[in-house]
Protein backbone atom coordinates (compact mmCIF):
# COMPACT_ATOMS: atom_id res chain seq x y z
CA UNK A 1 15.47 24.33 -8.72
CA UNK A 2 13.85 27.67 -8.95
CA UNK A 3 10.30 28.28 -8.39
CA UNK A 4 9.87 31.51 -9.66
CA UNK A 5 6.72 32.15 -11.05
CA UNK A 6 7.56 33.56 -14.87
CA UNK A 7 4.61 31.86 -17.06
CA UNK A 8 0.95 32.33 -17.11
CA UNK A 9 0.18 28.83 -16.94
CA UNK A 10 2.12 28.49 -13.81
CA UNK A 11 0.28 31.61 -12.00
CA UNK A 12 -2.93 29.76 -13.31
CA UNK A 13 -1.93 27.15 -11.05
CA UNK A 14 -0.72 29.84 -8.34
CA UNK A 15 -4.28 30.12 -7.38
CA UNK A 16 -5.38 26.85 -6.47
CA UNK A 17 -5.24 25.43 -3.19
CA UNK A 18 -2.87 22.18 -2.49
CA UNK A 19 -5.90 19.93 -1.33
CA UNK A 20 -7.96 21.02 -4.24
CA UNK A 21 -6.73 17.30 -6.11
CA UNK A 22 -9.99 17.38 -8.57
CA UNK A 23 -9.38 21.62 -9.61
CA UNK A 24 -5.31 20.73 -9.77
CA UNK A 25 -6.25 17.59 -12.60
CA UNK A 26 -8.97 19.29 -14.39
CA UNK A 27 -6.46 22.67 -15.06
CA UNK A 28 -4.00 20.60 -15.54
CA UNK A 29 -5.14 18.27 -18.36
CA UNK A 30 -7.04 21.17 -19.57
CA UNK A 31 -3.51 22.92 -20.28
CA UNK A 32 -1.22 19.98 -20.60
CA UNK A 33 0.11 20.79 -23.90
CA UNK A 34 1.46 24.47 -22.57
CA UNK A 35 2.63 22.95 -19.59
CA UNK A 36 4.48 20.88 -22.04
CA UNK A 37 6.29 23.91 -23.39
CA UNK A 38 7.10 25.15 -20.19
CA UNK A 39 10.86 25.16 -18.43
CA UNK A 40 11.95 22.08 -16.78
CA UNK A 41 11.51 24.06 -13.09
CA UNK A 42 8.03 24.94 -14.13
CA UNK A 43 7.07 21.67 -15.94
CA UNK A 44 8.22 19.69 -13.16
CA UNK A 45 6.45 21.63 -10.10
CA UNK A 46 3.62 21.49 -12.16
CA UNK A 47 3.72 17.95 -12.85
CA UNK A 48 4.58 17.02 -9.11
CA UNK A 49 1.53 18.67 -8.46
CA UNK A 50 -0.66 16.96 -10.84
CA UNK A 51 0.35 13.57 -10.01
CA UNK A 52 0.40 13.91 -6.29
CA UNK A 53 -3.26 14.93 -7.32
CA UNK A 54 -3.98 12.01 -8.81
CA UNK A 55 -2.79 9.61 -6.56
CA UNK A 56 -4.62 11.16 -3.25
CA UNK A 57 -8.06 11.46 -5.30
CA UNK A 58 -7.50 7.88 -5.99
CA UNK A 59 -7.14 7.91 -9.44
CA UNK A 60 -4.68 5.14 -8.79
CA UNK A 61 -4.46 3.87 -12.81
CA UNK A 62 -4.24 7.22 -13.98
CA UNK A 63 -1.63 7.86 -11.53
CA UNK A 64 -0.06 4.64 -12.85
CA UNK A 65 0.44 6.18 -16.65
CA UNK A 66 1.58 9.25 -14.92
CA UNK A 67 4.62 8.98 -12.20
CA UNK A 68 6.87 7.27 -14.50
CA UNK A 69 7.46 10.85 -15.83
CA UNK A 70 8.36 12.81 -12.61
CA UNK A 71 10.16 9.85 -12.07
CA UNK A 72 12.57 9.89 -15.04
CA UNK A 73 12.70 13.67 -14.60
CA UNK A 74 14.08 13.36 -11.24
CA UNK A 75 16.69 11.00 -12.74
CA UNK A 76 17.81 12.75 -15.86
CA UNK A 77 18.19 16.05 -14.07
CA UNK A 78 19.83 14.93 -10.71
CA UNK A 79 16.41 16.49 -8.72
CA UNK A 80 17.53 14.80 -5.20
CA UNK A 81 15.18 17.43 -2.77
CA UNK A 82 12.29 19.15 -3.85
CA UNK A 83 10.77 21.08 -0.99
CA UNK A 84 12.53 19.13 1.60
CA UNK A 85 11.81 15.49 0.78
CA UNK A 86 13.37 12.85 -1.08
CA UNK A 87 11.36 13.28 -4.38
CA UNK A 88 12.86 10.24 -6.18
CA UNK A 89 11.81 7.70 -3.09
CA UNK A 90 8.06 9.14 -3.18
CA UNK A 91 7.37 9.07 -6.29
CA UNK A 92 8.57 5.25 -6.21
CA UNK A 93 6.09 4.62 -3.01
CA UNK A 94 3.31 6.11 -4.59
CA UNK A 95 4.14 3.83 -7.40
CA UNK A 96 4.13 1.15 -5.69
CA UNK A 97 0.89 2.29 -3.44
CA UNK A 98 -1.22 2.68 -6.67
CA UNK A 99 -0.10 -0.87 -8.21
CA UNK A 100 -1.20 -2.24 -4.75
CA UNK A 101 -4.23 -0.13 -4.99
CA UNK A 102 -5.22 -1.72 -8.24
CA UNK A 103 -4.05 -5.26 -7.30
CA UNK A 104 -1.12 -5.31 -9.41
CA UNK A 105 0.47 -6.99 -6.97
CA UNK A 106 3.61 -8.01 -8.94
CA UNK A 107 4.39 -4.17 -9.90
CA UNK A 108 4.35 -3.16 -6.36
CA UNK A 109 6.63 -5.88 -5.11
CA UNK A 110 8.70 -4.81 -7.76
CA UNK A 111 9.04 -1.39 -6.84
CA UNK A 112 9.18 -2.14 -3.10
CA UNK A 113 11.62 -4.06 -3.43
CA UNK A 114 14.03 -1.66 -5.00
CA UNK A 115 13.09 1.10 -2.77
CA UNK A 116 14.52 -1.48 0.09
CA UNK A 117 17.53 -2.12 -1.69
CA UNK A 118 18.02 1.72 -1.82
CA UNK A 119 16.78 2.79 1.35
CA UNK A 120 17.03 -0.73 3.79
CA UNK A 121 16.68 1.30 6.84
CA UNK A 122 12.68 2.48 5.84
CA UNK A 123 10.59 0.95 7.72
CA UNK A 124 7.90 2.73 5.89
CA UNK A 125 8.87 0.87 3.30
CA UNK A 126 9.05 -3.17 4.73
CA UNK A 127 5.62 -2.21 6.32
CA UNK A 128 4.56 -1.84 2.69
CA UNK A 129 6.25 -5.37 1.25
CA UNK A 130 4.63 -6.43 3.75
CA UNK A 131 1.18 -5.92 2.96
CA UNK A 132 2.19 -7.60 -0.40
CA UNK A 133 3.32 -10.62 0.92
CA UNK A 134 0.24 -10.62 2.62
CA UNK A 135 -2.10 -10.04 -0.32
CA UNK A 136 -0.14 -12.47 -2.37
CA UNK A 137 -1.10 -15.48 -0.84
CA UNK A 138 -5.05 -15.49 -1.73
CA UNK A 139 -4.78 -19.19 -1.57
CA UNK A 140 -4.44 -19.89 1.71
CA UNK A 141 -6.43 -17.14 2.80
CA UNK A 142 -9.56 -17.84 0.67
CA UNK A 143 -9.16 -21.37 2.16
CA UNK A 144 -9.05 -20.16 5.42
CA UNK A 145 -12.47 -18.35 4.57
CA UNK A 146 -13.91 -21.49 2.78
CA UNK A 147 -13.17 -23.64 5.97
CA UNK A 148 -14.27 -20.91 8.62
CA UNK A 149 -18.01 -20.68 6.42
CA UNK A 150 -17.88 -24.57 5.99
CA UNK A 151 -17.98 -25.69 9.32
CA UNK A 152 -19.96 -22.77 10.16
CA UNK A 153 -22.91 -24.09 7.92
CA UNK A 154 -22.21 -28.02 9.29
CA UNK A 155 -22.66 -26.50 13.06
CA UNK A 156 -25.87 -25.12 11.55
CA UNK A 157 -27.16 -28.50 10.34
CA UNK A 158 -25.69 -29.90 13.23
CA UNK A 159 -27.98 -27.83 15.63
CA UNK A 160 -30.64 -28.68 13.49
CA UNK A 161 -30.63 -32.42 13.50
CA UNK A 162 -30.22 -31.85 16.88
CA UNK A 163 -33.86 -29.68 17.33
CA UNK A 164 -35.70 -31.65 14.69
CA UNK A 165 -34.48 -35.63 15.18
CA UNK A 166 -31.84 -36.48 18.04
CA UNK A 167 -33.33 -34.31 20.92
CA UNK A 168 -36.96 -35.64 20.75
CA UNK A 169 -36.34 -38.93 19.63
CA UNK A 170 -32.78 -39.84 20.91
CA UNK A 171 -31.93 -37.21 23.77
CA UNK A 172 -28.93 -39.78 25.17
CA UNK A 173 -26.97 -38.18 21.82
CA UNK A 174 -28.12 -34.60 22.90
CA UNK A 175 -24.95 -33.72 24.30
CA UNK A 176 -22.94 -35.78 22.08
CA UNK A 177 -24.46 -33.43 19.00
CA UNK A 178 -23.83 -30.42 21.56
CA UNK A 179 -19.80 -31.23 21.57
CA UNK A 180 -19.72 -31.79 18.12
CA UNK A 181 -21.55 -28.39 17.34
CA UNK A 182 -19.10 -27.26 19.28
CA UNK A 183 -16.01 -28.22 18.14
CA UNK A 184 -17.10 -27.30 14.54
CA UNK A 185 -17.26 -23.69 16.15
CA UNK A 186 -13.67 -24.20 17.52
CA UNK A 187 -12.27 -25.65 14.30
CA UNK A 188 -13.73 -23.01 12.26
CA UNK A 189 -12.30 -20.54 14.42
CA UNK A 190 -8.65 -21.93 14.73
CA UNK A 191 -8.35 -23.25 10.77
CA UNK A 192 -9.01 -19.19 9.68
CA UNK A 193 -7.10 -17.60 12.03
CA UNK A 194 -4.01 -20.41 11.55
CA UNK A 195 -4.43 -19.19 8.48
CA UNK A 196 -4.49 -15.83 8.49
CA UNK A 197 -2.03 -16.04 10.91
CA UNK A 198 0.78 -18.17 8.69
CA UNK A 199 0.56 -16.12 6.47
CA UNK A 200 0.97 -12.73 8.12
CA UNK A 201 3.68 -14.30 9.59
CA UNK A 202 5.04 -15.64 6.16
CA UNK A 203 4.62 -11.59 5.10
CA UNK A 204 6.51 -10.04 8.18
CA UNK A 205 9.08 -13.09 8.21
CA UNK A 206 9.97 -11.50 3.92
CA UNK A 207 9.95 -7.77 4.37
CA UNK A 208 11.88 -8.17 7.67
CA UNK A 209 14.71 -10.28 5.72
CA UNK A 210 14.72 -9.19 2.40
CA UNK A 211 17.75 -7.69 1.57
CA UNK A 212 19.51 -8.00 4.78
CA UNK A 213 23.60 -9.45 4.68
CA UNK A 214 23.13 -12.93 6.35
């Protein structure tokens, strides 16, 4: 592809720095229907730009309505390298990224997953799956929260029985109410991370097999 400046949208465009994400979306929407009308090398460059915008200001469902373009454009005109990176396979991540972003959790395993089928060798991309996998199982980890601030809150009443009715008027259970105070710390501690820690390992255990030959 060529990037020779011919139109005057594109030297409109010329002018603006890279990092500039909010300048790069307001010019562009503000001229999308000439950009429209503009050659393929032009409307693309343009478009990459726009998008890219997008998705590092965090405009993550705009991006969403977005990439699918560059995306097919990359396709239909065999656009493997555009300024020395794999286009097609960032376009997909940031896909992917902004579905994860907006907790659209199934999108973004979708995607991942056939960026791994393409490209097994990423590790960018696992890492990513990953994350997922993680996020997918709210379940267990809201449990694992519930439990941790449960017996958090019985140790509480626990120390205050303790202060207000078994220290003054039964101290022989004093350190019996002590051990169980503190084995509700312990138990909090070890059901939240068990469960944090299943399922991270459930996460790494998928995006390290999926799609490998057994």
């Amino acid at each position: 592809m060529t990037t020779q400046p011919y139109s005057q949208v594109y030297r409109q465009f010329a002018d603006i720095e890279l990092t500039d994400y909010q300048r790069v979306i307001r010019t562009y929407e503000e001229l999308e229907r000439e950009i429209g009308r503009l050659d393929i090398d032009e409307y693309f460059e343009l478009t990459v730009r726009y998008v890219d915008a997008l998705f590092h200001s965090g405009a993550y469902r705009r991006h969403l309505l977005m990439v699918d373009a560059v995306i097919e454009t990359t396709i239909e005109n065999n656009i493997l390298n555009y300024k020395g990176r794999d286009i097609f396979s960032h376009m997909l991540f940031c896909k992917a990224a902004s579905a994860f972003r907006v907790q659209d959790y199934e999108q973004a395993r979708h995607v991942t997953q056939e960026l791994i089928k393409i490209y097994p060798e990423r590790k960018l991309f696992r890492r990513m799956l990953r994350a997922i996998a993680f996020k997918e199982q709210q379940s267990l980890l809201q449990f694992g929260r519930a439990a941790f601030i449960f017996c958090l809150l019985a140790a509480a009443l626990v120390i205050v029985v303790d202060l207000l009715l078994v220290d003054p008027f039964y101290p022989d259970e004093h350190y019996a109410m002590v051990w169980l105070r503190n084995d509700l710390f312990i138990i909090s501690g070890v059901l939240l991370a068990g469960c944090f820690g299943y399922a991270w390992w459930k996460a790494n255990w998928e995006a390290s097999n999926f799609g490998r030959t057994k």
